[in-house]
Protein backbone atom coordinates (compact mmCIF):
# COMPACT_ATOMS: atom_id res chain seq x y z
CA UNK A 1 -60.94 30.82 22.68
CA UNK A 2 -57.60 30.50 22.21
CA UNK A 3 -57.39 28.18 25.39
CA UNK A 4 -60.19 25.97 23.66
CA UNK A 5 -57.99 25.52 20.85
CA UNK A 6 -55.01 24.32 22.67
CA UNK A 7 -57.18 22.19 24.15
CA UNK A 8 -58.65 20.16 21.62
CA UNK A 9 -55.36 19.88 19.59
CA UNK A 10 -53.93 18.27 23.07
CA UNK A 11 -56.80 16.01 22.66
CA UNK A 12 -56.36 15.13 19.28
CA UNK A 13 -52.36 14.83 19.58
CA UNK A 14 -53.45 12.46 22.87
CA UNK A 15 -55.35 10.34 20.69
CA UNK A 16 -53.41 9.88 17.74
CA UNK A 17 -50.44 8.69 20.62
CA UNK A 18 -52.45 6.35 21.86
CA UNK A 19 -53.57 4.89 18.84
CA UNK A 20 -49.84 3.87 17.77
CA UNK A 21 -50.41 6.64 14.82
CA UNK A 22 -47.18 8.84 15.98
CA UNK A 23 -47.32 11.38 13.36
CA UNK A 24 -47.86 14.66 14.98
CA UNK A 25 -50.40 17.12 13.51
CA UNK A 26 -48.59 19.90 10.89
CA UNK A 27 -48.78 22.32 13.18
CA UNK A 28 -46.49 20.54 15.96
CA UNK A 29 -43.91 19.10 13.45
CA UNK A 30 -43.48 22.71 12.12
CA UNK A 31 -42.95 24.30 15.64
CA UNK A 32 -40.61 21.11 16.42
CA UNK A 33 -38.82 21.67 13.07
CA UNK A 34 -38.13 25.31 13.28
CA UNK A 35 -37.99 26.29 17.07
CA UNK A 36 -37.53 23.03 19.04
CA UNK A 37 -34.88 21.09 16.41
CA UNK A 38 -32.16 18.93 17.86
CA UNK A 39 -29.00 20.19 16.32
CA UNK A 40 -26.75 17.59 13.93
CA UNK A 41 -23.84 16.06 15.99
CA UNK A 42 -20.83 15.78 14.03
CA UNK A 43 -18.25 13.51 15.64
CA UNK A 44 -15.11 12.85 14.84
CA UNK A 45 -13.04 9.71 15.85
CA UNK A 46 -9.75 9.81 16.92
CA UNK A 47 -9.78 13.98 17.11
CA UNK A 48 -5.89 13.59 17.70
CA UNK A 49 -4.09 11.33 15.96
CA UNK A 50 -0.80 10.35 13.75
CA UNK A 51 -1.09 11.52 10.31
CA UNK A 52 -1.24 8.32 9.12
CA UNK A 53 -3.78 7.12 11.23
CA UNK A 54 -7.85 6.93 9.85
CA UNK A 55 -10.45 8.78 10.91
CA UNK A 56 -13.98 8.32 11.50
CA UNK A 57 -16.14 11.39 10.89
CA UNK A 58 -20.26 10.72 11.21
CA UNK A 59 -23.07 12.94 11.15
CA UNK A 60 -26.04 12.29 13.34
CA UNK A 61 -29.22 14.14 13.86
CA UNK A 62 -30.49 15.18 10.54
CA UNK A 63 -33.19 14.89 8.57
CA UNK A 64 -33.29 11.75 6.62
CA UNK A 65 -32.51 11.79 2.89
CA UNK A 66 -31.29 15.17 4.00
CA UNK A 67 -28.07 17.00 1.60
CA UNK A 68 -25.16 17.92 3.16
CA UNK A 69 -21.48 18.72 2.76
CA UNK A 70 -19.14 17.66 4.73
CA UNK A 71 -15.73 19.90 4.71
CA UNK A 72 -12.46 20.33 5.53
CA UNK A 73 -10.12 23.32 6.05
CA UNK A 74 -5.91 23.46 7.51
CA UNK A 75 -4.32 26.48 7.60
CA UNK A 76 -0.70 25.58 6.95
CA UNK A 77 2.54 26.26 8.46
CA UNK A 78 2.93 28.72 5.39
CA UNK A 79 0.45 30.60 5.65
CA UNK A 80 -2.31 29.57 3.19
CA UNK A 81 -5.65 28.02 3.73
CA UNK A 82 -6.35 24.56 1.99
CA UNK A 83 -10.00 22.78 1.97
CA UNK A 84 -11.69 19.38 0.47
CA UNK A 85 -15.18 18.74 0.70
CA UNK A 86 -17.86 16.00 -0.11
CA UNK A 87 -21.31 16.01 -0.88
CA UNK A 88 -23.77 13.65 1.04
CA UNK A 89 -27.28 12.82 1.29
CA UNK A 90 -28.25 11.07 4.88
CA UNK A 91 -29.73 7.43 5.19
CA UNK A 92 -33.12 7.14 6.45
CA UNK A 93 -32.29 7.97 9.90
CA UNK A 94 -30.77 10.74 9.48
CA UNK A 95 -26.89 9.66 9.52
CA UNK A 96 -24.40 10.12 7.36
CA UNK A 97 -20.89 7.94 7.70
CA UNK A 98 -18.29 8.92 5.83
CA UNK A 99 -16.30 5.48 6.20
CA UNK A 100 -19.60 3.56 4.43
CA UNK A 101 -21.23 6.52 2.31
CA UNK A 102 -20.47 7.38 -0.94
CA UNK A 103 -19.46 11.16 -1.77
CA UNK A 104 -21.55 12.48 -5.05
CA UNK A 105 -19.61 15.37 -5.42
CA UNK A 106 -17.26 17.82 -4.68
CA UNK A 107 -13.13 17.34 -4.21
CA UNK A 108 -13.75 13.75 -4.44
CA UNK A 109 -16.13 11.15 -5.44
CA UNK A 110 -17.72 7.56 -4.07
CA UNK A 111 -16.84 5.74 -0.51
CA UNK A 112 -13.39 7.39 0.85
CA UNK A 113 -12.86 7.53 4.32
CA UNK A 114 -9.36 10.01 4.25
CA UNK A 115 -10.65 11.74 0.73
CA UNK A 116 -10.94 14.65 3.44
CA UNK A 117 -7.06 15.21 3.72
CA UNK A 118 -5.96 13.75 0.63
CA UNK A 119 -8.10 15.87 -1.57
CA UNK A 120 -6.92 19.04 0.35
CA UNK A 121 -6.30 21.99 -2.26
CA UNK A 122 -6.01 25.85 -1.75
CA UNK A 123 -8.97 28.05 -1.15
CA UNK A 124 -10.10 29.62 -4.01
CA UNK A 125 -7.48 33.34 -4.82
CA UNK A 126 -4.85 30.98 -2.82
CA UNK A 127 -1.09 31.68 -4.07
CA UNK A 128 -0.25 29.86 -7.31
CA UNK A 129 1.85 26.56 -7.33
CA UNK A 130 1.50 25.86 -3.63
CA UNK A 131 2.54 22.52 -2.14
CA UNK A 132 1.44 21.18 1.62
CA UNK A 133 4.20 20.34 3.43
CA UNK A 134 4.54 20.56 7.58
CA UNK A 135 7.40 23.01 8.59
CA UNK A 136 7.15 22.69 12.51
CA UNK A 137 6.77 18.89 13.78
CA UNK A 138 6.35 19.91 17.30
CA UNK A 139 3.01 21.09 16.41
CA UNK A 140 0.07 19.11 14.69
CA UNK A 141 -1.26 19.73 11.58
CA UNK A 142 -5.01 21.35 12.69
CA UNK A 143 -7.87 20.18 10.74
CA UNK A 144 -11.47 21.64 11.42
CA UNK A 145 -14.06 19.27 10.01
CA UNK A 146 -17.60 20.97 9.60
CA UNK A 147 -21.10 20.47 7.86
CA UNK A 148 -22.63 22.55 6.42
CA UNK A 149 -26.50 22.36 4.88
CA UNK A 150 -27.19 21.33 1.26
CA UNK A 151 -24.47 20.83 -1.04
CA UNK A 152 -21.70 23.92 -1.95
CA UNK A 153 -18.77 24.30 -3.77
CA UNK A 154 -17.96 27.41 -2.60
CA UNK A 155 -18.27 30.26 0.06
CA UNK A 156 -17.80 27.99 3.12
CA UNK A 157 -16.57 30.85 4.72
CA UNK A 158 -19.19 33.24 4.20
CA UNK A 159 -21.69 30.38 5.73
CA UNK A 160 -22.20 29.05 9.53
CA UNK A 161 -21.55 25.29 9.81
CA UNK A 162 -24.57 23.02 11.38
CA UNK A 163 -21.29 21.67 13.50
CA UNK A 164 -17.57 21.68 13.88
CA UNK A 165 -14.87 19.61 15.63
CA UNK A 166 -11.26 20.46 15.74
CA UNK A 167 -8.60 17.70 15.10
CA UNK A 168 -5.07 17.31 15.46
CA UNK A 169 -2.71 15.66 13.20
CA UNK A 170 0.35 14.45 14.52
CA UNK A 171 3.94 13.58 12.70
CA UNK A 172 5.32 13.05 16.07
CA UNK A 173 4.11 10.57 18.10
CA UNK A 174 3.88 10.89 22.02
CA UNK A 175 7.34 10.41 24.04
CA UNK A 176 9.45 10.52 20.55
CA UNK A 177 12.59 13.27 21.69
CA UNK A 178 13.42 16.05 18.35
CA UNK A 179 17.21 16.26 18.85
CA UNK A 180 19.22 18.82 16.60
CA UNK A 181 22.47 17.27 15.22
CA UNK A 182 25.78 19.50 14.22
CA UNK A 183 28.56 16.86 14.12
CA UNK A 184 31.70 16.92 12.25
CA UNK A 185 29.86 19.25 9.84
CA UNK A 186 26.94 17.29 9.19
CA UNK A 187 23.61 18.94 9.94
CA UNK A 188 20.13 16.72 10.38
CA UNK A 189 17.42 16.54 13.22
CA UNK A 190 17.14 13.56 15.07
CA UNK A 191 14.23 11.76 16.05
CA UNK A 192 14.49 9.22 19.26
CA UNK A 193 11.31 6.57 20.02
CA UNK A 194 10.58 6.47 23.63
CA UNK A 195 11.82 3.53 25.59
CA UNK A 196 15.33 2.69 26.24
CA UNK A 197 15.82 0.88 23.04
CA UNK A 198 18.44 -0.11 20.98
CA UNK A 199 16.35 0.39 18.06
CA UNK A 200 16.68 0.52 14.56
CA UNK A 201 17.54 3.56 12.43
CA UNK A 202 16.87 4.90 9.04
CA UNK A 203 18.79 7.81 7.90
CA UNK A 204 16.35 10.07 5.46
CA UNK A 205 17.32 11.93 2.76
CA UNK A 206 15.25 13.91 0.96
CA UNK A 207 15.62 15.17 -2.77
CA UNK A 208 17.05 18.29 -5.01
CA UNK A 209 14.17 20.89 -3.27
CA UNK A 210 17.03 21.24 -0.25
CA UNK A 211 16.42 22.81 2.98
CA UNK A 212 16.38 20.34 6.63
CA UNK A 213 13.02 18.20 6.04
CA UNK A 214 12.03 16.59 9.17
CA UNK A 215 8.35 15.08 8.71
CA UNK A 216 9.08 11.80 7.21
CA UNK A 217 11.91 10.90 9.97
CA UNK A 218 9.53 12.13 12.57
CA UNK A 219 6.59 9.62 11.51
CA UNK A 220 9.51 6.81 11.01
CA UNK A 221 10.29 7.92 14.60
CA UNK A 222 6.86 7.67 15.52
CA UNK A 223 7.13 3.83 14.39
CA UNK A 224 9.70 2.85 16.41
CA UNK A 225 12.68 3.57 14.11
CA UNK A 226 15.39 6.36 15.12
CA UNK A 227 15.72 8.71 12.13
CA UNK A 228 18.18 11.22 11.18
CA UNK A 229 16.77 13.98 8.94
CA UNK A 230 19.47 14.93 6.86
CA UNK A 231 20.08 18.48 5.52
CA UNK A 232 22.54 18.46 2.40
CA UNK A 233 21.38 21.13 0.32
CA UNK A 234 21.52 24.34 2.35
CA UNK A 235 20.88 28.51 1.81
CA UNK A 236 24.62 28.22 2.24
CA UNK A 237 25.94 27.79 -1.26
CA UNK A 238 29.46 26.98 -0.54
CA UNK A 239 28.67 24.73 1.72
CA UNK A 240 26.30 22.76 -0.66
CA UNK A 241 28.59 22.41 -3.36
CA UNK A 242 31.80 21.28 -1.51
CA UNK A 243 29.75 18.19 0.00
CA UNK A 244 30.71 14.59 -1.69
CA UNK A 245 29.82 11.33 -0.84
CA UNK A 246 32.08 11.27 3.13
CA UNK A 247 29.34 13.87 3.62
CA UNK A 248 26.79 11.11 4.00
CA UNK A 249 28.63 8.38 5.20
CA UNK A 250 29.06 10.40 8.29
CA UNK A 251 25.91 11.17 8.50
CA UNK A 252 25.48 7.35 8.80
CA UNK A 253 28.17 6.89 11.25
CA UNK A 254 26.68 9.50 13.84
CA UNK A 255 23.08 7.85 13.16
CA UNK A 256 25.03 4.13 13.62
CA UNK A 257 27.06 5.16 16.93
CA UNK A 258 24.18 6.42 18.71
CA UNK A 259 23.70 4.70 22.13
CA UNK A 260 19.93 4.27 21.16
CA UNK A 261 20.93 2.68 18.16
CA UNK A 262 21.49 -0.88 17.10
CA UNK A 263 24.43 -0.52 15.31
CA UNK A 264 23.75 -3.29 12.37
CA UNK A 265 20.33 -2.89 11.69
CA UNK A 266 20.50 0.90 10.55
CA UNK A 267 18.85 1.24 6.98
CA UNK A 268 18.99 4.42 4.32
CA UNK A 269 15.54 6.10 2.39
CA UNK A 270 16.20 8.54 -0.16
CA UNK A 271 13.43 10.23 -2.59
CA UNK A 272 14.31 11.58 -5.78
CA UNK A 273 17.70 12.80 -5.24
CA UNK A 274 17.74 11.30 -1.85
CA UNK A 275 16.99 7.81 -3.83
CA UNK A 276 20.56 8.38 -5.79
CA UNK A 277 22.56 8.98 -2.91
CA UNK A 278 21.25 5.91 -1.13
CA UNK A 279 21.80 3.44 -4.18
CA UNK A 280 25.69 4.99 -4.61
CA UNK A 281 26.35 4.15 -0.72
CA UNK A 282 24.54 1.02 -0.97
CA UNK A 283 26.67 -0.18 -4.50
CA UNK A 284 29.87 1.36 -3.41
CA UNK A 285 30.66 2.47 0.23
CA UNK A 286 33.32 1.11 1.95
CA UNK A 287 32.36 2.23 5.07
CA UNK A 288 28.57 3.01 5.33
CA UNK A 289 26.60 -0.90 4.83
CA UNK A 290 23.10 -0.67 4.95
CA UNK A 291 20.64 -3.21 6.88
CA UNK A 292 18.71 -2.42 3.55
CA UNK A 293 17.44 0.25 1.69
CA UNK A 294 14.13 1.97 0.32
CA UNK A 295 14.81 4.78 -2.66
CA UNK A 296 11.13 6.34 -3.99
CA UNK A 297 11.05 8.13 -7.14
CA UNK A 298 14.68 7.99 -8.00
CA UNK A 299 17.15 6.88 -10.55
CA UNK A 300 20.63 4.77 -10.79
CA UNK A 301 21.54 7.09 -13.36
CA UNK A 302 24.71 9.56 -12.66
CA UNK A 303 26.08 8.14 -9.13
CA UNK A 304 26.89 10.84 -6.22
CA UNK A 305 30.68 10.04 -6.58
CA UNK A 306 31.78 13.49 -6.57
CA UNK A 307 31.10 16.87 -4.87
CA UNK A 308 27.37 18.42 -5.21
CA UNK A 309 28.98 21.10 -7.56
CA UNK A 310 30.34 18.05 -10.42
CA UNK A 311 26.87 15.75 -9.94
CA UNK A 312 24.87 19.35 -10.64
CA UNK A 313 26.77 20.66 -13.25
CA UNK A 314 26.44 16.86 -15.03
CA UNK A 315 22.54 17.27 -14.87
CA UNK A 316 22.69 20.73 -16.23
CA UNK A 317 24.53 19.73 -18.95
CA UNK A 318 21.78 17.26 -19.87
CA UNK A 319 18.79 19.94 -19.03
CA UNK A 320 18.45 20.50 -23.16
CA UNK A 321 16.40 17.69 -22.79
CA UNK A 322 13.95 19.04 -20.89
CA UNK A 323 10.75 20.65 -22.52
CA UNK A 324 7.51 22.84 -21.00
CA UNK A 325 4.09 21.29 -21.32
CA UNK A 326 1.33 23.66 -22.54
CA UNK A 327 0.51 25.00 -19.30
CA UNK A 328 4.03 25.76 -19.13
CA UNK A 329 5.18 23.57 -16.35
CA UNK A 330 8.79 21.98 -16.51
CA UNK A 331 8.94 18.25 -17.29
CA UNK A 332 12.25 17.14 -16.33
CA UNK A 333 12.02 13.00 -17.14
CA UNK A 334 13.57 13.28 -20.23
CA UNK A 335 16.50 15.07 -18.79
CA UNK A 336 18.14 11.47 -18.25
CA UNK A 337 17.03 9.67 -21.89
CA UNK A 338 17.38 7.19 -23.18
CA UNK A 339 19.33 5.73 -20.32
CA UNK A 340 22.82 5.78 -20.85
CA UNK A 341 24.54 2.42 -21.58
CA UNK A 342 27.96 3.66 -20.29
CA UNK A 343 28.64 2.27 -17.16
CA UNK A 344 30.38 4.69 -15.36
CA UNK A 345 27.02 7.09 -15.60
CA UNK A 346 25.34 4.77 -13.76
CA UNK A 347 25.30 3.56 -10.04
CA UNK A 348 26.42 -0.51 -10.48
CA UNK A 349 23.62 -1.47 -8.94
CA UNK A 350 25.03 -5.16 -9.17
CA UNK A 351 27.20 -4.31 -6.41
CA UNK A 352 24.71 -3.98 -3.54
CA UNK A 353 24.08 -6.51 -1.09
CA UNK A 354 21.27 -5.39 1.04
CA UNK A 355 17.45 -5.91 0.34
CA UNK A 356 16.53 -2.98 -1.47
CA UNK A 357 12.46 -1.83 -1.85
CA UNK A 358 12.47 0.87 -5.24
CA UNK A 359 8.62 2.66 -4.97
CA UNK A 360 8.10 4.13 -9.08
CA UNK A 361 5.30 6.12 -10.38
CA UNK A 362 3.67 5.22 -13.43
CA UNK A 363 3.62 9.05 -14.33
CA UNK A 364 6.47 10.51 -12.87
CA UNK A 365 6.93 13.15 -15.25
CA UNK A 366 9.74 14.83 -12.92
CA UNK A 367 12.30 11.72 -13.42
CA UNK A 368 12.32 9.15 -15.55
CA UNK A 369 11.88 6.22 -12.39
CA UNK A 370 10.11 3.53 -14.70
CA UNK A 371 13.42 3.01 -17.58
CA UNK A 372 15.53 3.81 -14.68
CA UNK A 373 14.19 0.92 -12.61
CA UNK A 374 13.97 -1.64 -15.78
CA UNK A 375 17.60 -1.14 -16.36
CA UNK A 376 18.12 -1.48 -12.97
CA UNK A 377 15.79 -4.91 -12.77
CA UNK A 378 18.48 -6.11 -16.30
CA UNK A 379 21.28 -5.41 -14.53
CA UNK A 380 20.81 -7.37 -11.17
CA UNK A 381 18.99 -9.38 -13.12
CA UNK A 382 22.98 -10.25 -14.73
CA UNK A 383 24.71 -9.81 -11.38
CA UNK A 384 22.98 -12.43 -9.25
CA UNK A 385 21.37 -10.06 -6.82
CA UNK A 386 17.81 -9.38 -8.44
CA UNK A 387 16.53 -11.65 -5.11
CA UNK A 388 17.46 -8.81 -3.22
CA UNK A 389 15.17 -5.84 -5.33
CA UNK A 390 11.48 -5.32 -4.23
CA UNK A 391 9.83 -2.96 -6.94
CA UNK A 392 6.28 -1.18 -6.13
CA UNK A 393 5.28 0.61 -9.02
CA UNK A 394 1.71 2.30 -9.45
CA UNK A 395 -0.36 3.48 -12.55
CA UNK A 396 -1.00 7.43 -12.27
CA UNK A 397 0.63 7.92 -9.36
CA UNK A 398 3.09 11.11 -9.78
CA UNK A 399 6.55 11.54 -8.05
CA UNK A 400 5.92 13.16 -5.19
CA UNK A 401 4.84 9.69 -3.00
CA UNK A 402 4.50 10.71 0.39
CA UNK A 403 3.22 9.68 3.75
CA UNK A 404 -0.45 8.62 3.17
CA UNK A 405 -3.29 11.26 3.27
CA UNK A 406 -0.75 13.81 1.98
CA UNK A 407 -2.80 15.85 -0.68
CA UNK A 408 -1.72 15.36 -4.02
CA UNK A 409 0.42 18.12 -6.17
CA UNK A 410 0.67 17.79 -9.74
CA UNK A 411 2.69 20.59 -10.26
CA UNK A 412 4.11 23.30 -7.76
CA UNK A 413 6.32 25.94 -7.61
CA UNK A 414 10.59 24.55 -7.22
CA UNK A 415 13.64 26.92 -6.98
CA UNK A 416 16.83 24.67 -7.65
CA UNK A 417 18.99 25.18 -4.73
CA UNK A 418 22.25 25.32 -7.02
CA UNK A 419 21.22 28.22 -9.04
CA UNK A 420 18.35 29.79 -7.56
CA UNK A 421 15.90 28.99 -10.55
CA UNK A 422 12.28 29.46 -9.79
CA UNK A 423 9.74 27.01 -12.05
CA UNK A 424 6.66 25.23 -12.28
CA UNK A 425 7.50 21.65 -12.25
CA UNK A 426 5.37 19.07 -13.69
CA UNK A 427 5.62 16.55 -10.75
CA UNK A 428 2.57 14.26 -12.60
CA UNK A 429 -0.15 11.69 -11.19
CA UNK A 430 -4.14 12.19 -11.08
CA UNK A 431 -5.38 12.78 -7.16
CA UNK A 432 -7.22 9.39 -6.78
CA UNK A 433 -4.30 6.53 -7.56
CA UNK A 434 -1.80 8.69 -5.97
CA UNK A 435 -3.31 8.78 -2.80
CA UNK A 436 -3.79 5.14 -2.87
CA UNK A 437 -0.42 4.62 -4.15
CA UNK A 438 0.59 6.56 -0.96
CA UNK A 439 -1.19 4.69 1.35
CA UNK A 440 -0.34 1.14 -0.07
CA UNK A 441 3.42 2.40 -0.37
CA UNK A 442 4.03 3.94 3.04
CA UNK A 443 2.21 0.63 5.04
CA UNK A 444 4.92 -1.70 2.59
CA UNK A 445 7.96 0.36 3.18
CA UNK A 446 7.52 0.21 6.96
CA UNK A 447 6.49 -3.77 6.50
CA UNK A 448 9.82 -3.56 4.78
CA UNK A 449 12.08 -2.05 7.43
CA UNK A 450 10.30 -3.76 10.06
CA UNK A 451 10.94 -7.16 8.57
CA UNK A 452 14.83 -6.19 7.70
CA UNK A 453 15.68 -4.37 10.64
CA UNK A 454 13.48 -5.56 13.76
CA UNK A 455 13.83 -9.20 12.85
CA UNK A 456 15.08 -11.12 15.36
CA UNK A 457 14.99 -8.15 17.90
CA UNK A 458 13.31 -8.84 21.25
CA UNK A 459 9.58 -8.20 21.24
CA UNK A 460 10.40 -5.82 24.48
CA UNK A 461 12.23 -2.94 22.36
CA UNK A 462 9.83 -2.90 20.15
CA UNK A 463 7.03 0.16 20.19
């Protein structure tokens, strides 16, 4: 009997085949839906890659018009878990592609091909106040990309994924040497491109957080630039207050005598901080002359003239300025309004002579870059130099602009490195225009260098 029965639904199933009709009878779709289902392929294209680099994630096999999330999760060089994730429904065949497809929900919304990375946040009971940043170049930053059936907000880790791929995301490209410097008291990690150069070189100098910070010169590295990582602000306190301005312009003379290095085409980036360092050696050095020079986030006002201890102890004297927002977090911009009309607070930026690139946010609520940057505009503006200033400045971007695909931080935990101070700082921006604001910014700056540094530099030393 129950032979019979196979029999005639073979018979039927025959028919229907050869008729051109192709859908199969309930029975046979359930049994192919349950026990014979081809798995969803999730692919992921390039798996290893620089961190600046896109990525093409799509989703094949599924049921069409089927929900699904696609997710994210790094575990970080600290310690702490951080995840994004976006909500799709798949086209009629039963694709979804996350470089055409719009996202209805989750850590970010509509057609974003990196919203991945950039929306990264901590896991839910993650340490407050964290911020992402990669401690260890030497390995990548590991990213497992999953889907997962219908569409969650939660408990990813308490669910099995349809499918998984591991990627890698690199700061340091292939062949680029990681070369510790400690020369004639300077401290920094060099970064070397492979070939036998001479190439270009951009010393990088990061802002008031301290500590050596090596990813940015290691992606600059990674783009054919030698870059010196500079530390400046270190655990040791002595140290960090006795340095003055000779500090950094032998930091540029080590970077500038390097056999790899083309001696005139060396440029300086500073953020924050970083950003007012680089504007007092561009406007007054004697000895340290920049190809050009790219400051993010920073301000003219009070020039590093002096030793660490004098420029802090200015700012502190200022820090009645600052206020708390009603979450508590530390806004600092007001710390240096109105801007001061007396000259000798603020770097003469009439004096410099290279092309410089400044890179503002519209709501920088750690510094105040957009007054500092119009004052700056009026006074080259006066000098004859305002031919020489490049400004990029974008609307709700916050002052933390880093490398693209970097997730956002509003606000994060800082400890000022002169008196040990722990706070919630009020960084500002919204997670959308700053990561497009980091992604436009980073492809101009290296346009920048590129144009001021390789021109005229055979095509053969060139990565």
């Amino acid at each position: 009997m129950i032979l019979r029965s196979y029999c005639i639904l073979a018979q039927k199933t025959a028919r229907l085949l050869v008729s051109g009709r192709h859908q199969l009878p309930t029975c046979i779709r359930l049994r192919s839906a349950n026990s014979l289902a081809v798995r969803p392929v999730l692919s992921v294209q390039p798996t290893r890659a620089l961190v600046d680099e896109k990525f093409q994630i799509v989703v094949r096999n599924l049921f069409p018009k089927q929900e699904v999330t696609v997710h994210s999760l790094h575990h970080s060089d600290d310690k702490d878990s951080w995840e994004a994730f976006g909500h799709y429904i798949s086209d009629d065949n039963g694709t979804v592609t996350v470089m055409e497809d719009a996202s209805t929900g989750g850590t970010y919304t509509g057609t974003e091909p990196m919203g991945l990375l950039w929306s990264l946040r901590p896991i839910p009971g993650s340490r407050h106040g964290l911020r992402l940043r990669k401690r260890n170049v030497l390995s990548p930053m590991v990213v497992n990309i999953s889907v997962y059936k219908g569409l969650m907000n939660q408990g990813f880790s308490e669910e099995a994924p349809l499918a998984t791929v591991v990627t890698e995301r690199w700061y340091l490209a292939p062949g680029v040497q990681r070369v510790d410097i400690r020369e004639q008291g300077v401290i920094g990690t060099l970064f070397i491109p492979p070939g036998p150069g001479p190439f270009p070189a951009v010393l990088d100098i990061w802002g008031g957080g301290g500590g050596l910070v090596e990813y940015r010169a290691a992606l600059l590295a990674s783009h054919g630039f030698v870059a010196l990582a500079l530390e400046f602000l270190s655990p040791n306190k002595k140290r960090t207050l006795d340095i003055e301005t000779g500090y950094f312009e032998m930091a540029y003379h080590i970077l500038q005598s390097l056999p790899q290095v083309s001696s005139d085409r060396v440029a300086v980036l500073g953020l924050s901080f970083g950003a007012s360092v680089t504007l007092t050696l561009a406007a007054y050095s004697k000895t340290a002359k920049p190809r050009c020079c790219v400051c993010i986030s920073g301000s003219h006002v009070y020039p590093v003239n002096k030793t660490l201890f004098e420029y802090f102890q200015l700012i502190n004297q200022s820090l009645a300025n600052s206020r708390f927002d009603e979450n508590n977090h530390l806004i600092l911009r007001d710390v240096i309004l109105p801007i001061p009309t007396e000259p000798d607070l603020k770097v003469d930026v009439g004096k410099i002579k290279c092309p410089l690139l400044l890179v503002i946010a519209q709501d920088d609520q750690s510094w105040a870059t957009v007054e500092s940057t119009e004052d700056m505009e009026q006074i080259m503006e006066r000098s004859g130099n305002r031919h020489l200033l490049t400004v990029l400045s974008y609307p709700d971007a916050g002052h933390l602009i880093e490398p693209p695909y970097t997730p956002h931080i509003r606000f994060s935990y800082f400890i000022n490195p002169h008196n040990k101070d722990k706070v919630m700082m009020l960084w500002g921006g919204q997670p959308k225009p700053h990561a497009d604001a980091q992604e436009d910014a980073w492809e101009k700056i290296l346009r920048f260098l590129h144009k001021h540094l390789y021109q005229d530099i055979p095509p053969a030393n060139k990565l």
